[in-house]
Protein backbone atom coordinates (compact mmCIF):
# COMPACT_ATOMS: atom_id res chain seq x y z
CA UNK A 1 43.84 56.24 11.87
CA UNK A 2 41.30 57.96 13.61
CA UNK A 3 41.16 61.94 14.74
CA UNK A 4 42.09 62.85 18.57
CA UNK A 5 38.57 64.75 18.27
CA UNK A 6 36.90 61.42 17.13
CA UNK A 7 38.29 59.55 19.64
CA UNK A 8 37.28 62.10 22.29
CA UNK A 9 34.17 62.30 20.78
CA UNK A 10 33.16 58.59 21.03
CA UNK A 11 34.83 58.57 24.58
CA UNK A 12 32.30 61.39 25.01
CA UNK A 13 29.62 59.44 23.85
CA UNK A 14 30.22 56.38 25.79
CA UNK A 15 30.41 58.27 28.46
CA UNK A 16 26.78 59.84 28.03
CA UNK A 17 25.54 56.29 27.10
CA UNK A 18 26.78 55.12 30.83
CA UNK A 19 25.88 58.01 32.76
CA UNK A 20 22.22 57.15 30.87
CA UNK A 21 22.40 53.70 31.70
CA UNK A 22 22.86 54.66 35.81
CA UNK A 23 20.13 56.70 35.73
CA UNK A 24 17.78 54.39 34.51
CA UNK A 25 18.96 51.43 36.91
CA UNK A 26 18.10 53.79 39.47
CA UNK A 27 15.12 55.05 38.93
CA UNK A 28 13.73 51.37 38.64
CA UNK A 29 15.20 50.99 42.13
CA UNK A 30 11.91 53.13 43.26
CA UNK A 31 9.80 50.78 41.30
CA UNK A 32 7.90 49.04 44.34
CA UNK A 33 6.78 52.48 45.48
CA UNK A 34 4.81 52.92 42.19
CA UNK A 35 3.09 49.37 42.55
CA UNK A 36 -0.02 49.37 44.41
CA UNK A 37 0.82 49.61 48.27
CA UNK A 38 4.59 50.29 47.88
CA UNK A 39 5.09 50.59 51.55
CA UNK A 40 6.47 47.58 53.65
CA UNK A 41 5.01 48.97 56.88
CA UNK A 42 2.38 47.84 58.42
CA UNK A 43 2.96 43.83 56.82
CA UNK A 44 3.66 41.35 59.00
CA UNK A 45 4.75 37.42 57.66
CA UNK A 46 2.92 34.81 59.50
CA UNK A 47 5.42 34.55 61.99
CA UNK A 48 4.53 37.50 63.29
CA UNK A 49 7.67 39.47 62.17
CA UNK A 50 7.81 42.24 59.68
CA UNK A 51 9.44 40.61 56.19
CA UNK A 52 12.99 41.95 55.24
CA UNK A 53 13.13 44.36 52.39
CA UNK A 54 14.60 41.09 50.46
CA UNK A 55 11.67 39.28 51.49
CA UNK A 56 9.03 41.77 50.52
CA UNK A 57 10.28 42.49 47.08
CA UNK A 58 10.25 39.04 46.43
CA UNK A 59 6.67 38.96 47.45
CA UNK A 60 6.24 42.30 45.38
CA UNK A 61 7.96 40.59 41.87
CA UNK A 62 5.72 37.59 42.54
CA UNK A 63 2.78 39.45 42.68
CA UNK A 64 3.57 41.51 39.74
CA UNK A 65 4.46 38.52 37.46
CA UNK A 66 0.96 36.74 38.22
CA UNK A 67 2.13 33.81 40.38
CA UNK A 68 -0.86 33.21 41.85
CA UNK A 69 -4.02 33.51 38.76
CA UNK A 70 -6.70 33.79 42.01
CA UNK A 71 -5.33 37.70 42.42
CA UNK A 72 -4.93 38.28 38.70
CA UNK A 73 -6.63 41.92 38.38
CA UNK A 74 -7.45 42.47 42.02
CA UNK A 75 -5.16 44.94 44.16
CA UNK A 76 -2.16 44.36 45.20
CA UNK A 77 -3.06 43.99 49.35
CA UNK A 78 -5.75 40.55 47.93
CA UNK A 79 -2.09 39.00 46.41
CA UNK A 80 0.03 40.16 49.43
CA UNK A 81 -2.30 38.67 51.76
CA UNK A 82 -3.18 35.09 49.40
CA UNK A 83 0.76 34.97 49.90
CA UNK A 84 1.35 35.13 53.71
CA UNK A 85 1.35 38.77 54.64
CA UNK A 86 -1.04 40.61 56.91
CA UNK A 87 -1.30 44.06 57.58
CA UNK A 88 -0.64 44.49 61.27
């Protein structure tokens, strides 16, 4: 049977491993800022109404993964722009 220090100690651990985990989820939640022009303001969808944060990130992950191979290597406003947004 195990120690009450090893069990605290693995608790402990755990513990460190989650905490580590939460940070990391939430640093990526910043990630859009580091790609190209982060900023949602200033885009407008073809309706004329600004996209929702949903909508933009979507845009955002598309861009990022290569959906469209015209924009492949050019910055990120050519792919926002091939996909429906304008700047206003």
């Amino acid at each position: 049977m195990m120690s009450r220090f090893a069990v605290f100690v693995m608790l402990g651990a755990m513990l460190g491993v989650m905490l580590g985990l939460a940070a990391c989820e939430n640093s990526d939640a910043t990630g859009l800022a580091g790609f190209g022009s982060g900023d949602m303001q200033g885009w407008r969808a073809p309706s004329g109404k600004r996209p929702s944060r949903a909508e933009y990130a979507a845009v955002i992950a598309a861009c990022q993964d290569g959906a469209l191979t015209r924009t492949r290597g050019k910055p990120l406003d050519a792919c926002l722009a091939e996909l429906g947004l304008r700047r206003e």
